[in-house]
PDB file of N, CA and C in Angstrom:
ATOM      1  N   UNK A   1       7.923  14.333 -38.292  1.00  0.00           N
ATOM      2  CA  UNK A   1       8.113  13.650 -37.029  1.00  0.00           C
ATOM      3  C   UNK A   1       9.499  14.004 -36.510  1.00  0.00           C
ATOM      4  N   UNK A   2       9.623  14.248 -35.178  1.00  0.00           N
ATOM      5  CA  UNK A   2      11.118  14.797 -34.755  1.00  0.00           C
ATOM      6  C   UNK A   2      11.588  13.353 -34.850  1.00  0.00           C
ATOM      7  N   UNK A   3      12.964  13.764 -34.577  1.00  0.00           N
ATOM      8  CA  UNK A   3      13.952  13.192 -34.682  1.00  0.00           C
ATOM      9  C   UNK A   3      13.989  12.009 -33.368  1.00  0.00           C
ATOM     10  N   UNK A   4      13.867  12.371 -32.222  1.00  0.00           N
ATOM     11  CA  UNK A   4      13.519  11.332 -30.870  1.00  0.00           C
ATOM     12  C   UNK A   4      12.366  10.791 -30.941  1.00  0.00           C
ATOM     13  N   UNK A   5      11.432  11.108 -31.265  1.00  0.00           N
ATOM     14  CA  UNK A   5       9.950  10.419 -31.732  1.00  0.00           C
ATOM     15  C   UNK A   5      10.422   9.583 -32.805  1.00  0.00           C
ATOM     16  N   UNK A   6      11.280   9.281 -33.764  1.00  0.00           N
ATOM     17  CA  UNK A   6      11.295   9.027 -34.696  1.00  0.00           C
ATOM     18  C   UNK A   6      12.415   7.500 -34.249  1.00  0.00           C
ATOM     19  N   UNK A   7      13.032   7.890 -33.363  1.00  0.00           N
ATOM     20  CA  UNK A   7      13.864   6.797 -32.616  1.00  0.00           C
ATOM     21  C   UNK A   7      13.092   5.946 -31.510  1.00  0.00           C
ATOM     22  N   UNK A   8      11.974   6.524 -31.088  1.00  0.00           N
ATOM     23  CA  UNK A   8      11.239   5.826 -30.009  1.00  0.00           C
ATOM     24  C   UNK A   8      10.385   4.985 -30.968  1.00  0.00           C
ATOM     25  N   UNK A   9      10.038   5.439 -32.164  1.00  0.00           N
ATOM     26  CA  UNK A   9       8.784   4.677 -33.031  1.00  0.00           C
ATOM     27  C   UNK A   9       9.654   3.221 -33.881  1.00  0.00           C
ATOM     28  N   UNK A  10      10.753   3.745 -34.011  1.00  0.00           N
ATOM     29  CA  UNK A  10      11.733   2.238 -34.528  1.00  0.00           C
ATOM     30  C   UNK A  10      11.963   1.685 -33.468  1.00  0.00           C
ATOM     31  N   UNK A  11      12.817   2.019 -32.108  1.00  0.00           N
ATOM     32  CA  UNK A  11      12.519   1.242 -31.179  1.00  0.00           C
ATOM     33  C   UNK A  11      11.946   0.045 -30.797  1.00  0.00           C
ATOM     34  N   UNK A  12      10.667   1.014 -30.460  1.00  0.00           N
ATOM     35  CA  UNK A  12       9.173  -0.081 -30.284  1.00  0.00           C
ATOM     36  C   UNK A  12       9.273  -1.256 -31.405  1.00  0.00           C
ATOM     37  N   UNK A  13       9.213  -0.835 -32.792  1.00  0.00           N
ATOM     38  CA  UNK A  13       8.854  -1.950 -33.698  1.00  0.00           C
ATOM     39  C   UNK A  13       9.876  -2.670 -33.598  1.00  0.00           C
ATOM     40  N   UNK A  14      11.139  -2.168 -33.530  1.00  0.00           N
ATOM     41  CA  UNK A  14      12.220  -3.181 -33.384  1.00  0.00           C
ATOM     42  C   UNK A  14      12.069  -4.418 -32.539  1.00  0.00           C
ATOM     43  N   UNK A  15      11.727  -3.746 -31.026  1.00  0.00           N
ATOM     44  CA  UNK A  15      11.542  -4.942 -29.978  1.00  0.00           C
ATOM     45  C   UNK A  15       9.989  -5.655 -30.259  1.00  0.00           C
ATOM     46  N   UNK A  16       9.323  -5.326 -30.874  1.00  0.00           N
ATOM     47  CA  UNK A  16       7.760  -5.871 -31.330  1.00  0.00           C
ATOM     48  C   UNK A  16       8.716  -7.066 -32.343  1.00  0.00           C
ATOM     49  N   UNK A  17       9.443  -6.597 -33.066  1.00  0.00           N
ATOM     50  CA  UNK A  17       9.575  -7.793 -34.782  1.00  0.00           C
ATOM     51  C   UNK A  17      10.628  -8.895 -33.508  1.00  0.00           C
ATOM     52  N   UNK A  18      11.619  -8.326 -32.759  1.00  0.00           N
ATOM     53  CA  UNK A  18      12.415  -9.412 -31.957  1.00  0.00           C
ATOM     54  C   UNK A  18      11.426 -10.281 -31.571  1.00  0.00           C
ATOM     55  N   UNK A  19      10.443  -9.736 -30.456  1.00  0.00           N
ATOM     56  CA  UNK A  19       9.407 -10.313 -29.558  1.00  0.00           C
ATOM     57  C   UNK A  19       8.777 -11.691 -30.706  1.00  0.00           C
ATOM     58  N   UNK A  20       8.159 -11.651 -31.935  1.00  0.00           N
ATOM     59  CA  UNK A  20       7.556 -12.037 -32.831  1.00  0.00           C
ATOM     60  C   UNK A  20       8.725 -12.924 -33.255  1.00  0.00           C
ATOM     61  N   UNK A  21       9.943 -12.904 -32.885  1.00  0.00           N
ATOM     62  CA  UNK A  21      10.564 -13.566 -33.760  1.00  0.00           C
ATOM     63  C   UNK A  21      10.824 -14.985 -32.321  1.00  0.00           C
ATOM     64  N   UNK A  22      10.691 -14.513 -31.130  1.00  0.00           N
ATOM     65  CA  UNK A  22      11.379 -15.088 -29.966  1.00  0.00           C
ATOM     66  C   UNK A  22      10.406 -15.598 -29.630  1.00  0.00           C
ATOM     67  N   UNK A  23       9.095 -15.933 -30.273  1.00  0.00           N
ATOM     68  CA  UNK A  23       7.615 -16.708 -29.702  1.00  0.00           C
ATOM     69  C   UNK A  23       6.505 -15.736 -29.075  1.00  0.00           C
ATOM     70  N   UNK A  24       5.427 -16.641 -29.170  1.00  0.00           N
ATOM     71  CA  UNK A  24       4.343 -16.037 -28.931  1.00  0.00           C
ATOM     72  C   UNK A  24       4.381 -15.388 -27.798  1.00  0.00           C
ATOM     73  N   UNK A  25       4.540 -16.027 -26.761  1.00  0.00           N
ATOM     74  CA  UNK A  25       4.814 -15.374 -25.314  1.00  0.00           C
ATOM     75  C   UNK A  25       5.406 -14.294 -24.994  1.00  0.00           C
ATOM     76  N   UNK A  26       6.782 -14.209 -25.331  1.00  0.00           N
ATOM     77  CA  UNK A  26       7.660 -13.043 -25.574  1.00  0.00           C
ATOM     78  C   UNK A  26       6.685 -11.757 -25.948  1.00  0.00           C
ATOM     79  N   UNK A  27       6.472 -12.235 -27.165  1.00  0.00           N
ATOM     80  CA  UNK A  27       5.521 -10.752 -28.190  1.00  0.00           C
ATOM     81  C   UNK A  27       4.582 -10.520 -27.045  1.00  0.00           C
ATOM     82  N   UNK A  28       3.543 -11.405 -26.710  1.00  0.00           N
ATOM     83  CA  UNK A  28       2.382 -10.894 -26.247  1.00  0.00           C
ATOM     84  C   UNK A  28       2.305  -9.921 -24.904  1.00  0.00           C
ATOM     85  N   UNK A  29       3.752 -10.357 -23.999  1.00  0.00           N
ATOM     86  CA  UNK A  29       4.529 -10.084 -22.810  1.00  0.00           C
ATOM     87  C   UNK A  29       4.542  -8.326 -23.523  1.00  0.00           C
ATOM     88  N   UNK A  30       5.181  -7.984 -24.302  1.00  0.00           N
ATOM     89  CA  UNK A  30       5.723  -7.349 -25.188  1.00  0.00           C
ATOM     90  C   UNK A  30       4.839  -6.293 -25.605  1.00  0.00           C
ATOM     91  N   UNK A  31       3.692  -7.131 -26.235  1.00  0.00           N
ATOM     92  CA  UNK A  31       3.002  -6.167 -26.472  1.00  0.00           C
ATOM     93  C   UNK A  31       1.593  -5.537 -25.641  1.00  0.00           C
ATOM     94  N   UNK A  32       1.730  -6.109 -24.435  1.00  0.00           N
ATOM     95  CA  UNK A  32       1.089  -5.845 -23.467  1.00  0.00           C
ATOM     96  C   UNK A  32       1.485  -5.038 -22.992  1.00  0.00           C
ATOM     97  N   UNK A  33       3.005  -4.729 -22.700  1.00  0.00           N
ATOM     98  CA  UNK A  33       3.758  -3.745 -21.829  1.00  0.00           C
ATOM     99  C   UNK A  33       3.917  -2.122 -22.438  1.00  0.00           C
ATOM    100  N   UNK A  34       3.858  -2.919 -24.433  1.00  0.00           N
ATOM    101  CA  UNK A  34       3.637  -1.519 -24.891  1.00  0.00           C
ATOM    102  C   UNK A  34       2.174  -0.996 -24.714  1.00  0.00           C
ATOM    103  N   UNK A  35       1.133  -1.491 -24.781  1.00  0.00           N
ATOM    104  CA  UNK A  35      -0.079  -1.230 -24.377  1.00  0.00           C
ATOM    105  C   UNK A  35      -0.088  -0.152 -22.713  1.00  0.00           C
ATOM    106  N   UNK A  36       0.068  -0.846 -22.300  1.00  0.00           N
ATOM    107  CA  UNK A  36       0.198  -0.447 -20.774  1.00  0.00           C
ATOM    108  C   UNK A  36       1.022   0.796 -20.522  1.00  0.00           C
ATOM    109  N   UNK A  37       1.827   0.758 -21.688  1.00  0.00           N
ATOM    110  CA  UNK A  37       2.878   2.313 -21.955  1.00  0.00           C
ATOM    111  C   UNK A  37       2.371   3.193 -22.655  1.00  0.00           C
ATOM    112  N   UNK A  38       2.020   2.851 -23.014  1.00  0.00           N
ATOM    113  CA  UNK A  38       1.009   3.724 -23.679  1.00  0.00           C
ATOM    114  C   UNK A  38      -0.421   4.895 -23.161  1.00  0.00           C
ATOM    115  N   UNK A  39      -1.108   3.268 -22.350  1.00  0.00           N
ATOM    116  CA  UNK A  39      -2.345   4.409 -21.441  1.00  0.00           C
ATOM    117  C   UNK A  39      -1.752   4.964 -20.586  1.00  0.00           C
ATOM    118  N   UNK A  40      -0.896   4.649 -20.054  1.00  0.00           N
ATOM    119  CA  UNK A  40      -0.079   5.735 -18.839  1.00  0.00           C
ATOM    120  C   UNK A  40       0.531   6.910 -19.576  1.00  0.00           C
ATOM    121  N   UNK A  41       1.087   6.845 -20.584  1.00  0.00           N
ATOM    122  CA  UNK A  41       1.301   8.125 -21.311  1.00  0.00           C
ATOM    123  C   UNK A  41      -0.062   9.340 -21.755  1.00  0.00           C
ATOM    124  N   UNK A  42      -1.112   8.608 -21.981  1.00  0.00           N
ATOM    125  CA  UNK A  42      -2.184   9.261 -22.466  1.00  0.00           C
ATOM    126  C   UNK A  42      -3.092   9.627 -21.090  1.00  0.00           C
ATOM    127  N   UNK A  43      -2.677   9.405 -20.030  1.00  0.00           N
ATOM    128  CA  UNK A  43      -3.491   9.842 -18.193  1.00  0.00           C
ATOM    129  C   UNK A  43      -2.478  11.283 -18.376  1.00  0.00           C
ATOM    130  N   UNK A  44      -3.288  12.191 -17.800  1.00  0.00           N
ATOM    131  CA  UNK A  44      -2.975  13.565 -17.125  1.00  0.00           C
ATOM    132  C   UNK A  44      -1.447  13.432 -16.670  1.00  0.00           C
ATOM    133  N   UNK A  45      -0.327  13.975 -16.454  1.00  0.00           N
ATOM    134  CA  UNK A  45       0.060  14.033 -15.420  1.00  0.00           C
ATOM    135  C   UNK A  45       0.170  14.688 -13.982  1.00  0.00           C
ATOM    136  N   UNK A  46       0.269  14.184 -12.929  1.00  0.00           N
ATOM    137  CA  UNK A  46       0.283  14.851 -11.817  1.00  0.00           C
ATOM    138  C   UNK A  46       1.370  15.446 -11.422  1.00  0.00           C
ATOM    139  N   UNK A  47       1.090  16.502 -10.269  1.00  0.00           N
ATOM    140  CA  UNK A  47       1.894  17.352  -9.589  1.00  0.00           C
ATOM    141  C   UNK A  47       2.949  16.513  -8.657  1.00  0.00           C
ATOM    142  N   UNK A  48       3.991  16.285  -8.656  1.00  0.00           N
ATOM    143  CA  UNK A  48       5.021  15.202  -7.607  1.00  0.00           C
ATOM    144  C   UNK A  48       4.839  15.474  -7.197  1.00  0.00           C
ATOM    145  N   UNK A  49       4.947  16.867  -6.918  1.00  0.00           N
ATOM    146  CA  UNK A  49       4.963  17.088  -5.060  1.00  0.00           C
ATOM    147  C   UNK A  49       3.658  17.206  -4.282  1.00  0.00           C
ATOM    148  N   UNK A  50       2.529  16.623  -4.446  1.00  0.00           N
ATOM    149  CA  UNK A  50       1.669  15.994  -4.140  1.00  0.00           C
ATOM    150  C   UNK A  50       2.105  14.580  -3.425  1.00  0.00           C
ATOM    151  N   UNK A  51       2.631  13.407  -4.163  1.00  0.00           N
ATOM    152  CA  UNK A  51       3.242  12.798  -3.732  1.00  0.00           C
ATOM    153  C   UNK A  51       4.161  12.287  -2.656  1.00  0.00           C
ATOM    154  N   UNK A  52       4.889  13.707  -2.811  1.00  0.00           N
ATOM    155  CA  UNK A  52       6.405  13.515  -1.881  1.00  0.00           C
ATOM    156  C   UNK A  52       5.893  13.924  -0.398  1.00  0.00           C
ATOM    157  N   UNK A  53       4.416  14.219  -0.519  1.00  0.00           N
ATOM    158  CA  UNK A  53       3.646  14.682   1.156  1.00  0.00           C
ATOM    159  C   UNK A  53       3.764  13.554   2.154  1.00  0.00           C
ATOM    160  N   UNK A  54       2.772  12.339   1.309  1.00  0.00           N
ATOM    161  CA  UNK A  54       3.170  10.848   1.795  1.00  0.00           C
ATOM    162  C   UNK A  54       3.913   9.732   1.492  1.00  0.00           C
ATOM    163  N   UNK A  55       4.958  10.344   0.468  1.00  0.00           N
ATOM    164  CA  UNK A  55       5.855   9.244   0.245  1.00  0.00           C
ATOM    165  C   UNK A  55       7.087   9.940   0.013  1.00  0.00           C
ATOM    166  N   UNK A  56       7.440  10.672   1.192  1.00  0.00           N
ATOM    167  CA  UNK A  56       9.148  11.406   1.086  1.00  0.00           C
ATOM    168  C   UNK A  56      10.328  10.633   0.828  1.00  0.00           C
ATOM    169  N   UNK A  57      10.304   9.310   1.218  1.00  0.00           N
ATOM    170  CA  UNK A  57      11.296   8.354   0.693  1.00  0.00           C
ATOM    171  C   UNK A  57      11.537   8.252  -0.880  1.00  0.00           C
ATOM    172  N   UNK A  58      10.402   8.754  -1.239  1.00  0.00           N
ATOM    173  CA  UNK A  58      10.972   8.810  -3.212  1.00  0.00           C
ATOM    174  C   UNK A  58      11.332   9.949  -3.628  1.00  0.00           C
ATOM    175  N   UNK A  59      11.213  10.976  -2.824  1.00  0.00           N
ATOM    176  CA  UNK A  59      11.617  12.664  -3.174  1.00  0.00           C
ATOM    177  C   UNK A  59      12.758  12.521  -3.594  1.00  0.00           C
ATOM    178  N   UNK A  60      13.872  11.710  -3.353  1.00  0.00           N
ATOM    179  CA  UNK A  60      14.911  11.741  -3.531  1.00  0.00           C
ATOM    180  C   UNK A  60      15.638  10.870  -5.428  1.00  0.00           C
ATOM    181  N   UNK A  61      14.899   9.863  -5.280  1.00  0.00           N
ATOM    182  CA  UNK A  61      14.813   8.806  -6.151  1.00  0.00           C
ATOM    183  C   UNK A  61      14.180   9.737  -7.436  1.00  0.00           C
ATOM    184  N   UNK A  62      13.177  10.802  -7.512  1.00  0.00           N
ATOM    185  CA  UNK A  62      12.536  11.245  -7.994  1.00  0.00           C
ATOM    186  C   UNK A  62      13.088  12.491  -8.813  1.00  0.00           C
ATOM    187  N   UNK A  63      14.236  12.995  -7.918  1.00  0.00           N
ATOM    188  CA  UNK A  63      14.838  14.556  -7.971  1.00  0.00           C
ATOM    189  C   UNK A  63      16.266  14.790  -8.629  1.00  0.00           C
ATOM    190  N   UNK A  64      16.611  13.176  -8.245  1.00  0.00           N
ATOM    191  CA  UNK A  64      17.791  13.712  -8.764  1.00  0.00           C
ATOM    192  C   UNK A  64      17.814  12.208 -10.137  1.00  0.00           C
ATOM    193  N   UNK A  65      19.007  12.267 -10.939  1.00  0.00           N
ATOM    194  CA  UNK A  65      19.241  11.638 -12.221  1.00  0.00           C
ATOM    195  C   UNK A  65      18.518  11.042 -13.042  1.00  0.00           C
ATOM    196  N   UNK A  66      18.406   9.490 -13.534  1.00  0.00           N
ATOM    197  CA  UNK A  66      17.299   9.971 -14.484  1.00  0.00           C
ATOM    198  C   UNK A  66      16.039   9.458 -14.676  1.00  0.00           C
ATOM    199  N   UNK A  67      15.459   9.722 -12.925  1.00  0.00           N
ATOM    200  CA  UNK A  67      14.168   9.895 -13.018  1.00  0.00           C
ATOM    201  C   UNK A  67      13.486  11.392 -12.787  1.00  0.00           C
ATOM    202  N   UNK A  68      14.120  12.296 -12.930  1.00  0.00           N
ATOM    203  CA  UNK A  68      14.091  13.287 -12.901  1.00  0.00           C
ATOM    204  C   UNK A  68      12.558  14.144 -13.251  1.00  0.00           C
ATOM    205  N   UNK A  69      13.042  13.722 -14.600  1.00  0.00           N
ATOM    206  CA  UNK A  69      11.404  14.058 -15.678  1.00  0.00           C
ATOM    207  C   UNK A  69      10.169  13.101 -15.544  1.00  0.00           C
ATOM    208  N   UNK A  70      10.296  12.414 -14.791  1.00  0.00           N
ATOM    209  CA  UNK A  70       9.736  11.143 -15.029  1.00  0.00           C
ATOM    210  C   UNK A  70       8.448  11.107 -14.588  1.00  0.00           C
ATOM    211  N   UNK A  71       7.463  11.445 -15.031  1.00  0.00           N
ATOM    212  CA  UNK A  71       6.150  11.543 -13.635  1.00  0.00           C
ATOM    213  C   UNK A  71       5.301  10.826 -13.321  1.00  0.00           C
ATOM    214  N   UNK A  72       4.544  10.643 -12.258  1.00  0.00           N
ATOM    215  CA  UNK A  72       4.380   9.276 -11.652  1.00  0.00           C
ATOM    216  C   UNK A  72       3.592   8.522 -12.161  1.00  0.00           C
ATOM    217  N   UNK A  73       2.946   9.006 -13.224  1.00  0.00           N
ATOM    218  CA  UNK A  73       1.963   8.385 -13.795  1.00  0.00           C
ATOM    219  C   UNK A  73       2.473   7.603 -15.193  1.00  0.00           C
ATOM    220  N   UNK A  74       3.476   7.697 -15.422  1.00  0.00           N
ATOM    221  CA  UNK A  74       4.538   6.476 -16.835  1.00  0.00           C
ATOM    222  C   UNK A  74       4.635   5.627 -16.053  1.00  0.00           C
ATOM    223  N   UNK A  75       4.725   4.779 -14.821  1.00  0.00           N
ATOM    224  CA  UNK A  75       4.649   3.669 -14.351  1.00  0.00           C
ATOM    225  C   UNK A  75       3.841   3.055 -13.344  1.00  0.00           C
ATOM    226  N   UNK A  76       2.619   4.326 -12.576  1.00  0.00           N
ATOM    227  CA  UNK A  76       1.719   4.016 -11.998  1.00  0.00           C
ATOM    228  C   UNK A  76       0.807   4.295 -12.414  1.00  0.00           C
ATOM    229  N   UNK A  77      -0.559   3.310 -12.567  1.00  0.00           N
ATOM    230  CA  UNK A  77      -1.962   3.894 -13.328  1.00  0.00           C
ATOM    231  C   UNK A  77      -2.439   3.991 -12.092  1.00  0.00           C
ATOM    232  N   UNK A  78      -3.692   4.527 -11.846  1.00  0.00           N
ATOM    233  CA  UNK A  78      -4.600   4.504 -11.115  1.00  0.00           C
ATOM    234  C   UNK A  78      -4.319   5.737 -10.190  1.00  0.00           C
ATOM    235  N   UNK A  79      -3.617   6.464 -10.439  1.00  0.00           N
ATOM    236  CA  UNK A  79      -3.149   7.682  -9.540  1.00  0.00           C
ATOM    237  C   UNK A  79      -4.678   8.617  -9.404  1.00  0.00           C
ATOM    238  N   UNK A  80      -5.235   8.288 -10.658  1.00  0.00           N
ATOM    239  CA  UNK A  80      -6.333   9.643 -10.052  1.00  0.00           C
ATOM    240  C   UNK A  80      -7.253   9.165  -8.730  1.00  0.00           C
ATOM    241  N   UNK A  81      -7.551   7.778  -8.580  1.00  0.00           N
ATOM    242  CA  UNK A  81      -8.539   7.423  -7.969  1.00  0.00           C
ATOM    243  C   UNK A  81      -7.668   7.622  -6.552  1.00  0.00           C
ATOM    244  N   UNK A  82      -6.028   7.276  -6.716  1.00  0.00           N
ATOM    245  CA  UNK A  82      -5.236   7.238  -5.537  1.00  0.00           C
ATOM    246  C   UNK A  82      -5.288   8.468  -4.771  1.00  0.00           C
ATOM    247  N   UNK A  83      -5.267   9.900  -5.176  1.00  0.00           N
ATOM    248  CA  UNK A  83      -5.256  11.157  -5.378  1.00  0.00           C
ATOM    249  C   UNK A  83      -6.443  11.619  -4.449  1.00  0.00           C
ATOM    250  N   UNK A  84      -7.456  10.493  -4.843  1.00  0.00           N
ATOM    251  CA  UNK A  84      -8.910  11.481  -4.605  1.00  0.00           C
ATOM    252  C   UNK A  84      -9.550  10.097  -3.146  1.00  0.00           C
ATOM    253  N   UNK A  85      -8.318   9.307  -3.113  1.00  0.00           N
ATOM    254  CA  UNK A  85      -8.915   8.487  -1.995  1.00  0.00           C
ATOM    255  C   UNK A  85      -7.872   8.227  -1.721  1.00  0.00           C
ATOM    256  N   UNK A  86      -6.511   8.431  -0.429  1.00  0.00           N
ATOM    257  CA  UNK A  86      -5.002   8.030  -0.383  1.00  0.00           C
ATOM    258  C   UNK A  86      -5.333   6.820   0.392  1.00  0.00           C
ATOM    259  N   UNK A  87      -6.552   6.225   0.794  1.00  0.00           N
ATOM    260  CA  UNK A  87      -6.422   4.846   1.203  1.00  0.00           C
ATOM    261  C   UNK A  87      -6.507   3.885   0.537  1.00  0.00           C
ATOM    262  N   UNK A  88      -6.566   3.915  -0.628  1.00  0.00           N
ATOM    263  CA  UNK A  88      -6.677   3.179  -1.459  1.00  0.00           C
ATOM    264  C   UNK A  88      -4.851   3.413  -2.732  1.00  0.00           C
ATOM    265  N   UNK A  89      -4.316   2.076  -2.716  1.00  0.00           N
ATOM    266  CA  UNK A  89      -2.784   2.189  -3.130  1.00  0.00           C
ATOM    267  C   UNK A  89      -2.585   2.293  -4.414  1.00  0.00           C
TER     268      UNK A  89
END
């Protein structure tokens, strides 16, 4: 396992054993969000500049520091259906 994979996988458990330690709510908050980080990691990613056609106000937000790498689909799901129908958000 590399070395940054290996810091992202303690990470996670770290804030999972806090969450567990700070109440049910916390964790479940917690472990919902890792859930949710997860299927967005495992969706395709898309082309930005697809994106930046109808939403040039983020070209910028997008291009420079450190969202750089970031692609739109680690914090938006539903991009394919968005993609293949732009009236729908």
């Amino acid at each position: 396992m590399s070395s940054k994979r290996s810091a992202i996988v303690l990470a996670l458990v770290s804030l999972i054993g806090f969450g567990l330690m700070r109440g049910p709510s916390l964790s479940e908050d917690l472990v919902g969000g890792i859930e949710a980080w997860a299927q967005a990691r495992a969706v395709r990613a898309v082309d930005v500049t697809t994106c930046y056609g109808c939403h040039a106000e983020i070209k910028a937000f997008h291009t420079r520091g450190k969202h750089a790498k970031v692609n739109c689909v680690s914090c938006h799901a539903g991009l394919d259906t968005h993609l293949q129908n732009p009236d729908i958000p």
